[in-house]
Structures are given as C-alpha cells and as structure tokens.
C-alpha atoms as a PDB file:
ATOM      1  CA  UNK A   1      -7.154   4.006 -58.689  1.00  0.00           C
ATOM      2  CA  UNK A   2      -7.610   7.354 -58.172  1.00  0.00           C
ATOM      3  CA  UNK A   3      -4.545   8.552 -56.569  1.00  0.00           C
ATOM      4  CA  UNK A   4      -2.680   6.760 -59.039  1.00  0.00           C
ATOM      5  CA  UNK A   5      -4.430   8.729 -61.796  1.00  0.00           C
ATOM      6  CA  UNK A   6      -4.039  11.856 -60.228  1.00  0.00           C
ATOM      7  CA  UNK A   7      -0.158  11.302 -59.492  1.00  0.00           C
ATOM      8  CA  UNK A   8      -0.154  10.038 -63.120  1.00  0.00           C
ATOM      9  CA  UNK A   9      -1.905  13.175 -64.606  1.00  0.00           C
ATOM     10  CA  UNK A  10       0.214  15.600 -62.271  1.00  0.00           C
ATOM     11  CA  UNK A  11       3.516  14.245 -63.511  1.00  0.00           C
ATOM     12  CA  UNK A  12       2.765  14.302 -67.141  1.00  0.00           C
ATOM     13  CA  UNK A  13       5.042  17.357 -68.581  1.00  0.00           C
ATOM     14  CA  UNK A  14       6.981  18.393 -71.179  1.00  0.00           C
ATOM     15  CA  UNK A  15      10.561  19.574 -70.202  1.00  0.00           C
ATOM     16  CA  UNK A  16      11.924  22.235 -73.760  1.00  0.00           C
ATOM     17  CA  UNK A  17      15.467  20.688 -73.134  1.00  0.00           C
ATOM     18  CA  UNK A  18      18.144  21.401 -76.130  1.00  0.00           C
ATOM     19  CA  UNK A  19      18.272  20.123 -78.043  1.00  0.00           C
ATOM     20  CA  UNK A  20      14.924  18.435 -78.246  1.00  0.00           C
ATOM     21  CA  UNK A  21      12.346  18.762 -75.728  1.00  0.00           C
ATOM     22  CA  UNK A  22      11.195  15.746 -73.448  1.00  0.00           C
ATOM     23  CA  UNK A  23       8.360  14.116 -72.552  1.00  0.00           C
ATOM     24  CA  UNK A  24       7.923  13.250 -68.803  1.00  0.00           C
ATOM     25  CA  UNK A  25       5.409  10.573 -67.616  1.00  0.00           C
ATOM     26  CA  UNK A  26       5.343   7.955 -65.500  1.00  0.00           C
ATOM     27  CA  UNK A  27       4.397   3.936 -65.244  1.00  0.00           C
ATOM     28  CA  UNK A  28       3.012   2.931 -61.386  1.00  0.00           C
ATOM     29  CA  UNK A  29       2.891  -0.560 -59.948  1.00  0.00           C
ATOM     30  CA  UNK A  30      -0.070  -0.837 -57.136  1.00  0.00           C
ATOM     31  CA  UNK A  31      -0.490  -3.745 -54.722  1.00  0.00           C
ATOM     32  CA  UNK A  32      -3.721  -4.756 -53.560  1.00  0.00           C
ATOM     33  CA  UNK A  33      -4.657  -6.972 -50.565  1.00  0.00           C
ATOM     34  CA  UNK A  34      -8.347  -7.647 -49.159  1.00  0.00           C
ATOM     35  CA  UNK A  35      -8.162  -8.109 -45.611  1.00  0.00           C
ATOM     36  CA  UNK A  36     -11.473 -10.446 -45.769  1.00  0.00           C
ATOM     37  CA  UNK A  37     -10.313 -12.226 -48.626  1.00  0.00           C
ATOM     38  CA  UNK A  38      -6.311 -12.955 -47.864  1.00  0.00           C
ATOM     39  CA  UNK A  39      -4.015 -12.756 -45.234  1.00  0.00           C
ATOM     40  CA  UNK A  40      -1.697  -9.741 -45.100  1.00  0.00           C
ATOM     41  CA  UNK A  41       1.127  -9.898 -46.449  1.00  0.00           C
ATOM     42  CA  UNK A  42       4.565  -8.636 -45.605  1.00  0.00           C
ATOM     43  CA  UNK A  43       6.354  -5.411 -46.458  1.00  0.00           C
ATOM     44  CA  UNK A  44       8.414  -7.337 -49.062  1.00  0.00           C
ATOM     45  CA  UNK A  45       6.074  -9.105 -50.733  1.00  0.00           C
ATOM     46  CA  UNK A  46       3.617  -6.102 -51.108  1.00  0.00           C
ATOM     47  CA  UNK A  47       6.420  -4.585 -52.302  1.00  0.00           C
ATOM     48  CA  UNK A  48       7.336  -7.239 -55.014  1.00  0.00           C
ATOM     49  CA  UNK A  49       3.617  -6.993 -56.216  1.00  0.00           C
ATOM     50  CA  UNK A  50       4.128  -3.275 -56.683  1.00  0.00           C
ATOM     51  CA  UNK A  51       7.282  -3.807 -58.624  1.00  0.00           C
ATOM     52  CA  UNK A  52       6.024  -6.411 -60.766  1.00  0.00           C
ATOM     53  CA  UNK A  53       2.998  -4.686 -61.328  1.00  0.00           C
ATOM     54  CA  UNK A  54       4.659  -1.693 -62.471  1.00  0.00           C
ATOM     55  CA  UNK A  55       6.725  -3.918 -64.794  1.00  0.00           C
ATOM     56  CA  UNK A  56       3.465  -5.362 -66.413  1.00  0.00           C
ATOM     57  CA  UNK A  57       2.389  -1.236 -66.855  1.00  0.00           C
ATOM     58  CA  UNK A  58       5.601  -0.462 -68.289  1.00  0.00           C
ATOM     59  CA  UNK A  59       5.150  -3.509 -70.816  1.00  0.00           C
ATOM     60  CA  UNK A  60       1.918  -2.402 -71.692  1.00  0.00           C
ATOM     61  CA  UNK A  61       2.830   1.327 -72.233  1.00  0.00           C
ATOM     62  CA  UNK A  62       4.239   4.503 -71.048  1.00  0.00           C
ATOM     63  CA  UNK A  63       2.040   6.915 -69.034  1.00  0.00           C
ATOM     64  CA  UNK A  64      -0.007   3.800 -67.403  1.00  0.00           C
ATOM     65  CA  UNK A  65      -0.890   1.840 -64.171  1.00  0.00           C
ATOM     66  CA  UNK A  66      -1.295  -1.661 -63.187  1.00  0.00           C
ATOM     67  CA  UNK A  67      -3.298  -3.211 -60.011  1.00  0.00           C
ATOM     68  CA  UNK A  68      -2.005  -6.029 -58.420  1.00  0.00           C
END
C-alpha cells in the first residue's frame, strides 16, 4: 500500500501543453497472495489479478489503487 501511494503521489503532475495543459496521474492494479493462506499462484494469474484490479481502480476513479 505504500509503494503504491508513493508511485501514485510521485506521478501526479501537470504537463502546460498548448493548448491546454494536462493532468497526469495514474490508476494501479496490485495482486496479493498469502503464502499461509493460498497456494502461489503463477506469473499469469498474478498478473491477471493486477490487471483486473487496476480495471476495478480505473472504474472507481482516476488517481487511485485497488488490492487484489
């Protein structure tokens, strides 16, 4: 949670672009897995749990992150 705030934070900008300026931020999809609680899961499907999860942030609103 925090590195995803951080990157979040960091990439939040404002680019003075003509001729409007634009807005930069960004929408991150994390996957989770408990070692104690789940087996581990492959590449791909921590990777589809990242992707959908950063579907579900972009759903709720720009400049946001989901867990998985």
């Amino acid at each position: 949670v925090a590195i995803a705030e951080r990157l979040r934070d960091q990439s939040r900008q404002q680019i003075d672009a003509v001729p409007v300026p634009l807005e930069v931020s960004v929408s991150i999809g994390v996957a989770t897995y408990c070692p104690d609680l789940e087996e581990r899961p492959s590449n791909d499907q921590l990777l589809r749990r990242a992707d959908t999860a950063m579907y579900r942030a972009k759903g709720t609103g720009k400049d946001t992150f989901v867990l998985e």
